[in-house]
Protein backbone atom coordinates (compact mmCIF):
# COMPACT_ATOMS: atom_id res chain seq x y z
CA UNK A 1 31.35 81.28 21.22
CA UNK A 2 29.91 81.29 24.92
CA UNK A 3 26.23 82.66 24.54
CA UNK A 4 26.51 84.52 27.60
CA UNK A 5 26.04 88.24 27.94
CA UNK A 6 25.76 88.73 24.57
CA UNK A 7 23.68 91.18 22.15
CA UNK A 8 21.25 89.06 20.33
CA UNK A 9 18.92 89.75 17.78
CA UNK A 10 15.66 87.53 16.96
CA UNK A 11 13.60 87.67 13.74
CA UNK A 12 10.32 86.38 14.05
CA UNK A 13 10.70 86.84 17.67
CA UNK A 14 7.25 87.32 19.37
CA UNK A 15 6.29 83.91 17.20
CA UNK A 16 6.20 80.15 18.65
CA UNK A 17 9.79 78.92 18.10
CA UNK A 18 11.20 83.01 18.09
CA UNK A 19 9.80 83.33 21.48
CA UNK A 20 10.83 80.21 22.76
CA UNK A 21 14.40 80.91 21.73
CA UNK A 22 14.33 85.06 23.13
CA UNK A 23 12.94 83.94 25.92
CA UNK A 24 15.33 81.65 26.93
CA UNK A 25 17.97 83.09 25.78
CA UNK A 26 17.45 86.68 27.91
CA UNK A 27 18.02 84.72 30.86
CA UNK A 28 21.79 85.47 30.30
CA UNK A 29 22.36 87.96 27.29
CA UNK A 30 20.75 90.92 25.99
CA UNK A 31 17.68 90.12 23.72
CA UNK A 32 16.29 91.73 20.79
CA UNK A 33 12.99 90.44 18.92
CA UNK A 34 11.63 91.88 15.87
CA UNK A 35 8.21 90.62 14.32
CA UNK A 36 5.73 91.98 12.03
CA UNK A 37 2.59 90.36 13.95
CA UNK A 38 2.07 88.30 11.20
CA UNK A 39 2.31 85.19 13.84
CA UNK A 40 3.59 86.32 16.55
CA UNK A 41 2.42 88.31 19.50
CA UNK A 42 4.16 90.60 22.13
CA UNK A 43 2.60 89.11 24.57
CA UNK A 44 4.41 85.42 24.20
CA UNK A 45 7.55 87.62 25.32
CA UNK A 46 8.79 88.13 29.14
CA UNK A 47 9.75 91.52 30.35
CA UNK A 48 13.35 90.51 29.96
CA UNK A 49 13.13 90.50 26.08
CA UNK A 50 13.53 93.81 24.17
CA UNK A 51 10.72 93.97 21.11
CA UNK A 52 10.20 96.01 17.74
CA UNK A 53 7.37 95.72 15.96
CA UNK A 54 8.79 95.94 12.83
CA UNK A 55 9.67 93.89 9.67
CA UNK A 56 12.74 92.17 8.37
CA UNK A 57 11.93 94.12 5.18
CA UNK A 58 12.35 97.50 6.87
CA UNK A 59 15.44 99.66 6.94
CA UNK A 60 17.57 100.52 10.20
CA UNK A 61 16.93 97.01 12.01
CA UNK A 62 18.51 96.51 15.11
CA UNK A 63 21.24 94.54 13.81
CA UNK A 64 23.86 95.77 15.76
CA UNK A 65 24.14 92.55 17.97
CA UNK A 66 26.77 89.44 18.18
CA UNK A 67 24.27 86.86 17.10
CA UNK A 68 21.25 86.45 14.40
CA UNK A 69 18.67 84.39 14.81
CA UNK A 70 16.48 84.71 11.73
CA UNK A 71 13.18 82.59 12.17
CA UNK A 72 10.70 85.31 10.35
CA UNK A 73 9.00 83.85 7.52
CA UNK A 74 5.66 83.20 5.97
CA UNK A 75 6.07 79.20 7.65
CA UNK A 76 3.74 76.74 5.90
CA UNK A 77 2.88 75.69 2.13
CA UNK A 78 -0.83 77.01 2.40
CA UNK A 79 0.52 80.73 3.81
CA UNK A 80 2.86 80.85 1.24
CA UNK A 81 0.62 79.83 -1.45
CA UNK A 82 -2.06 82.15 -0.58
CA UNK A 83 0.42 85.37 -0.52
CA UNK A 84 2.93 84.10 -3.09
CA UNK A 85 4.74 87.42 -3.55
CA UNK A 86 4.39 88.27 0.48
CA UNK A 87 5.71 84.70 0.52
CA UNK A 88 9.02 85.23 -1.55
CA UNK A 89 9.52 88.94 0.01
CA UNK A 90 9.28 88.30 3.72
CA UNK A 91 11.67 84.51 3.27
CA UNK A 92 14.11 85.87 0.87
CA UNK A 93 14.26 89.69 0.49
CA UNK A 94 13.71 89.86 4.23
CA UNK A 95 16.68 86.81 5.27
CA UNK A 96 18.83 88.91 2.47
CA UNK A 97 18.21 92.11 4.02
CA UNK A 98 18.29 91.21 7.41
CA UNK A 99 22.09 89.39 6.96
CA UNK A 100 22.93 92.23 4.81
CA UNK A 101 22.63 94.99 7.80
CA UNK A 102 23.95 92.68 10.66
CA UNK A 103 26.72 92.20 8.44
CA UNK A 104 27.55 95.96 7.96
CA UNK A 105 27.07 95.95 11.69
CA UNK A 106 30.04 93.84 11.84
CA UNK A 107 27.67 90.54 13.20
CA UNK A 108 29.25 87.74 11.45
CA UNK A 109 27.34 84.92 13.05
CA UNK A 110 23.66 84.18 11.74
CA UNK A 111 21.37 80.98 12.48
CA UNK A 112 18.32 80.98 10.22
CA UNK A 113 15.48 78.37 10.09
CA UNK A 114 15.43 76.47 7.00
CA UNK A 115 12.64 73.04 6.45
CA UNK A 116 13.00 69.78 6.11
CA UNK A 117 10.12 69.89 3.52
CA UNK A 118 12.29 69.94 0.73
CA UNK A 119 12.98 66.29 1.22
CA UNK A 120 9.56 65.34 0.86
CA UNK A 121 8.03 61.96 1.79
CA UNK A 122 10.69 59.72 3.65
CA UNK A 123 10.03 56.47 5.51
CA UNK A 124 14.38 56.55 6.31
CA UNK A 125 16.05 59.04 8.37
CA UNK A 126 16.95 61.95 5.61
CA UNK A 127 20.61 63.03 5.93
CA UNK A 128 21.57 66.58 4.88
CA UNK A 129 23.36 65.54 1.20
CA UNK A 130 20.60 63.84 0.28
CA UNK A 131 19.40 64.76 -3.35
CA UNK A 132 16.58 67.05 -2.76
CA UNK A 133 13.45 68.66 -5.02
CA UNK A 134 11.32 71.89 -4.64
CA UNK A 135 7.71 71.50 -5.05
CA UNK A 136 6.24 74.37 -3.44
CA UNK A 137 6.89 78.06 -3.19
CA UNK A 138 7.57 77.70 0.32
CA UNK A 139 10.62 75.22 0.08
CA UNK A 140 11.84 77.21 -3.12
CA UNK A 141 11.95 80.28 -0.39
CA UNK A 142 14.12 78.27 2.16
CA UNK A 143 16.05 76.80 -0.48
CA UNK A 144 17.05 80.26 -1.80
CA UNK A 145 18.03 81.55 1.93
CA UNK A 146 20.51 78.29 1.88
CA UNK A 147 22.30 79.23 -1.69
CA UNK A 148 22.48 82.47 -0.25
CA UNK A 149 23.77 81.87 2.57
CA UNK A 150 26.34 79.54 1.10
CA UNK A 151 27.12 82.53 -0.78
CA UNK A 152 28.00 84.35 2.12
CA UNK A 153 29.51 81.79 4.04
CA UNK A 154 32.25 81.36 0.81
CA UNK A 155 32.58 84.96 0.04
CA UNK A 156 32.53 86.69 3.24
CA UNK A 157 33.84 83.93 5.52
CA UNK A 158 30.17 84.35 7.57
CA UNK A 159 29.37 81.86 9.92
CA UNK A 160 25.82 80.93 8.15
CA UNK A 161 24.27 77.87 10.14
CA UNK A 162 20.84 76.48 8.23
CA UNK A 163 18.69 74.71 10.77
CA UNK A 164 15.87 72.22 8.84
CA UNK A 165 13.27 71.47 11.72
CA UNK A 166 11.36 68.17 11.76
CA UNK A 167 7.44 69.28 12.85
CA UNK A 168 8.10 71.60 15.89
CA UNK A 169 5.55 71.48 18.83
CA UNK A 170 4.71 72.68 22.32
CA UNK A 171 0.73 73.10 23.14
CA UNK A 172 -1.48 75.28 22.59
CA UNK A 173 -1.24 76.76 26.51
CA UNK A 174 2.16 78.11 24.96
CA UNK A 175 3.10 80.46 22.17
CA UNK A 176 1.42 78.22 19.73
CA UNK A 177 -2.22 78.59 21.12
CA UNK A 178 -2.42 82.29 18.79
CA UNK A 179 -1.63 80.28 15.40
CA UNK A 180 -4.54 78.54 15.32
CA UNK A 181 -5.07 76.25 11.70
CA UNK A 182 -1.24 76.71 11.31
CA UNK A 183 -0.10 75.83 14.81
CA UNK A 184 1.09 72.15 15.00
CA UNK A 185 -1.22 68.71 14.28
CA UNK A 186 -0.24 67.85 18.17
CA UNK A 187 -1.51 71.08 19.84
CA UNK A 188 -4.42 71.08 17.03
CA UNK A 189 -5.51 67.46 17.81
CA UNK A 190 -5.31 67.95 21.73
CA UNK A 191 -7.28 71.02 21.71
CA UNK A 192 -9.82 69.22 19.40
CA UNK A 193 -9.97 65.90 22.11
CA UNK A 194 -10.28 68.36 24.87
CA UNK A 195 -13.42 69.89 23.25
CA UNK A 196 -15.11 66.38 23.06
CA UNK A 197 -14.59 67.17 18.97
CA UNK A 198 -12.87 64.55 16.63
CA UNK A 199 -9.62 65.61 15.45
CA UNK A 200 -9.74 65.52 11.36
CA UNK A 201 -7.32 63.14 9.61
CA UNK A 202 -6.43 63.48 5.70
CA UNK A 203 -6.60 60.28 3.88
CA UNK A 204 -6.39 57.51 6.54
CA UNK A 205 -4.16 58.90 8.94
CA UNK A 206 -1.11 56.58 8.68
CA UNK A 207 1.15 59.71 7.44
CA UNK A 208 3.74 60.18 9.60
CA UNK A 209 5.91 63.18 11.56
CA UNK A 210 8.98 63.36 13.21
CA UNK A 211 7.52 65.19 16.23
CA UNK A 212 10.28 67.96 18.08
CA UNK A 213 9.51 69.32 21.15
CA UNK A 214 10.49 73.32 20.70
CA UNK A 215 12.85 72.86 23.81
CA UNK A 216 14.67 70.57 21.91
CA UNK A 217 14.78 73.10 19.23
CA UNK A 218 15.73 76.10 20.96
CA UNK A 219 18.92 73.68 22.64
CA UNK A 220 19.65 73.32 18.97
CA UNK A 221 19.42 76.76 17.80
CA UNK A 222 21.35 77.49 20.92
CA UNK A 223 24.72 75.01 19.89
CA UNK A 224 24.87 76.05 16.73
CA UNK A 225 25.58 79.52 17.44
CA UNK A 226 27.67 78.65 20.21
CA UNK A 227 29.96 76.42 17.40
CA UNK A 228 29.78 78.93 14.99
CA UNK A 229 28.24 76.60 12.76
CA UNK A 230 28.34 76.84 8.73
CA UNK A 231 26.19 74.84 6.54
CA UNK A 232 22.38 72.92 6.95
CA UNK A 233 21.59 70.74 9.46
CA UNK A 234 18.85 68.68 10.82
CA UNK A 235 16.83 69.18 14.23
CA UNK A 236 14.92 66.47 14.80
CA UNK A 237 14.11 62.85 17.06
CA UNK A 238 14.95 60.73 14.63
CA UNK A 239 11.39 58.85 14.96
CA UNK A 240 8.48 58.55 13.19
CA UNK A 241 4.99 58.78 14.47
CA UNK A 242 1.84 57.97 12.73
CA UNK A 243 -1.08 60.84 12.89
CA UNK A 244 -3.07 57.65 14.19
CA UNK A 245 -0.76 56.74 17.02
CA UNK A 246 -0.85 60.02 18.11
CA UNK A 247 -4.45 60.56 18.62
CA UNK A 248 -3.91 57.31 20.33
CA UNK A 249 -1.63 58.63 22.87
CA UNK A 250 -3.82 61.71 23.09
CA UNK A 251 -6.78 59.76 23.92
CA UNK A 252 -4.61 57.83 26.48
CA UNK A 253 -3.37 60.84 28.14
CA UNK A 254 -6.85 63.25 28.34
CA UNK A 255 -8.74 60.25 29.25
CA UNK A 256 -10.93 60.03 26.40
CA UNK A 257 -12.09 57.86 24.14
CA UNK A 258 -12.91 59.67 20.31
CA UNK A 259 -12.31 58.18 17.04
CA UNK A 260 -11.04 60.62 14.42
CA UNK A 261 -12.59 61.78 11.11
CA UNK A 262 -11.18 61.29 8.36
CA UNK A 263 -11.47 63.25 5.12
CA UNK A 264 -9.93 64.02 1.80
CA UNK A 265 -6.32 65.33 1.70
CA UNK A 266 -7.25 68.93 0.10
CA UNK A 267 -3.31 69.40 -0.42
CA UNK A 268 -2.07 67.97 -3.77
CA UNK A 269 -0.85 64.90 -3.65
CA UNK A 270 2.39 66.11 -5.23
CA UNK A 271 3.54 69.05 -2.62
CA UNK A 272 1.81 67.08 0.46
CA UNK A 273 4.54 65.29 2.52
CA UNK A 274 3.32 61.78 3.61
CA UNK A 275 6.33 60.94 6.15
CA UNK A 276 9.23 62.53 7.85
CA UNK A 277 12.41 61.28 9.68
CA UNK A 278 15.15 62.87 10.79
CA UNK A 279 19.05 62.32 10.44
CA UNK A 280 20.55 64.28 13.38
CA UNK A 281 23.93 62.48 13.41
CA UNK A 282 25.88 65.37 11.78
CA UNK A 283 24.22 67.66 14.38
CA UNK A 284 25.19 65.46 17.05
CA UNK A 285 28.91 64.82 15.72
CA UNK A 286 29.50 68.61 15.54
CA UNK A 287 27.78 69.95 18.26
CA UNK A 288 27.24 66.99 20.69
CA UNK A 289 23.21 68.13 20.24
CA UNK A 290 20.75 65.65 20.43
CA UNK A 291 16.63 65.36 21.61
CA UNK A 292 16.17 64.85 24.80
CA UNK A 293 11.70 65.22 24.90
CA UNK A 294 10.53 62.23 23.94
CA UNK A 295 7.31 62.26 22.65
CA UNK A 296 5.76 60.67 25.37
CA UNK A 297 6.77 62.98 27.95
CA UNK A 298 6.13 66.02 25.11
CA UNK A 299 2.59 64.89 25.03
CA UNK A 300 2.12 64.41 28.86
CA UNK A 301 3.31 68.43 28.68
CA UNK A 302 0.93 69.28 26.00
CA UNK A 303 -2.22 67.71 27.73
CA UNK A 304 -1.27 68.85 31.09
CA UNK A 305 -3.39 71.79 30.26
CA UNK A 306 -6.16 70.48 30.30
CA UNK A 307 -5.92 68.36 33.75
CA UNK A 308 -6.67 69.26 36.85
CA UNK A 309 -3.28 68.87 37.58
CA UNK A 310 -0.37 68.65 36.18
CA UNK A 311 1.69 65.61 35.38
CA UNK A 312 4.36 64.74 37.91
């Protein structure tokens, strides 16, 4: 499927990766974002994008499009935790209902966002078959929108494509800069450095991320649409990056010089994930996808807000 001049529909739309993706994607089709507010915010949309304030639990959605992208969803352990029931409505009930009416619409192609949470603390590259265990709320909502969507995939013949990101970022001069304590420990710890404050560590800070520029993300969302993809799949760098190394490179790039603080990790021990690492290489061998941000030049973008000009 070419994604050109096609009807599109995006859940979670006015949010940081939903806007991202509408945004880019109304440069050559016909965009539709829905989003509650929750997260998101009209005003991370262009002109070209057309928006509902609405949510994926509601009746008469504008389904009637070519393509799905669901990203809605209550997005982190602590927002799930603190609205449990919210938490399981909006990721299940609301992925359900959403497919269900794009499918009576005669859509047949959906792209939903998934985690890569559920394979908790991994020092190797995590593949896709790898045996995996819930431990929060929050990955037993994603994991429910993948049997599901294997469900529909087998029964229906749907093209269901389940993307796991690996710890999405942009800056907080982008659609992130609204989320505040949820948006992402790169935009968080820049904004911090930029402030003269110290950026708070849990533990000792030598927990690591597989950082993702959103770009990358949205070129990922993108192909597996376009390849009609069916199944879960990985979008991430493949490398790991300590919480310390990154305040290091923050430093480096703002020009300052600020040790962190470290504290306490208030998350339990048992749902907090330690490390992350991606394993892209079905991704790659199906869609020809792979990063192309590193995070060197991903944090040159993020701190170029905060110079007097930007980098070159």
């Amino acid at each position: 499927m070419n994604l050109t001049g096609k009807r599109i529909l995006v859940t979670g739309g006015a949010g940081f990766i939903g806007s991202n993706l509408a945004n880019a994607l109304a440069e050559d089709n016909e965009v539709v974002a829905v989003d509650d507010g929750y997260l998101g915010t009209e005003e991370n949309l262009t002109d070209d994008v057309e928006f509902h304030e609405v949510s994926v639990l509601d009746d008469d959605l504008p389904t009637d499009v070519d393509v799905v992208f669901h990203l809605a969803a209550l997005s982190s352990y602590k927002m799930h935790e603190e609205e449990r029931m919210k938490g399981a409505k909006v990721n299940v009930l609301g992925f359900i209902n959403t497919v269900e009416q794009a499918m009576d619409d005669g859509c047949d192609t959906v792209v939903y966002a998934s985690t890569s949470s559920i394979y908790g603390s991994q020092t190797e590259p995590s593949p896709e078959g790898m045996d995996v265990t819930v431990n929060t709320g929050y990955e037993a909502s994603k994991m429910a929108r993948e049997n599901y969507a294997e469900y529909l995939a087998n029964h229906y013949g749907l093209n269901m494509a389940g993307m796991r990101f690996f710890s999405v970022y942009q800056g907080y001069g982008g659609s992130e800069e609204h989320k505040g304590e949820f948006a992402n420990v790169i935009a968080q710890f820049a904004d911090d450095l930029a402030d003269g404050d110290a950026p708070v560590l849990f533990d000792d800070g030598t927990q690591t991320r597989d950082f993702t520029h959103v770009n990358d993300i949205v070129r990922g969302l993108v192909a597996a649409a376009e390849h009609e993809l069916t199944g879960t799949y990985n979008l991430g760098t493949g490398e790991a990056t300590s919480f310390n190394e990154l305040v290091e490179m923050l430093n480096g790039e703002l020009g300052t010089d600020i040790e962190p603080e470290y504290i306490e990790n208030p998350i339990p021990e048992s749902v907090y994930v330690y490390d992350t690492m991606a394993d892209c290489s079905k991704m790659h061998e199906e869609t020809g996808w792979e990063p192309q941000i590193s995070l060197e030049e991903g944090v040159k973008q993020v701190c170029s807000q905060y110079m007097a000009q930007p980098p070159q």
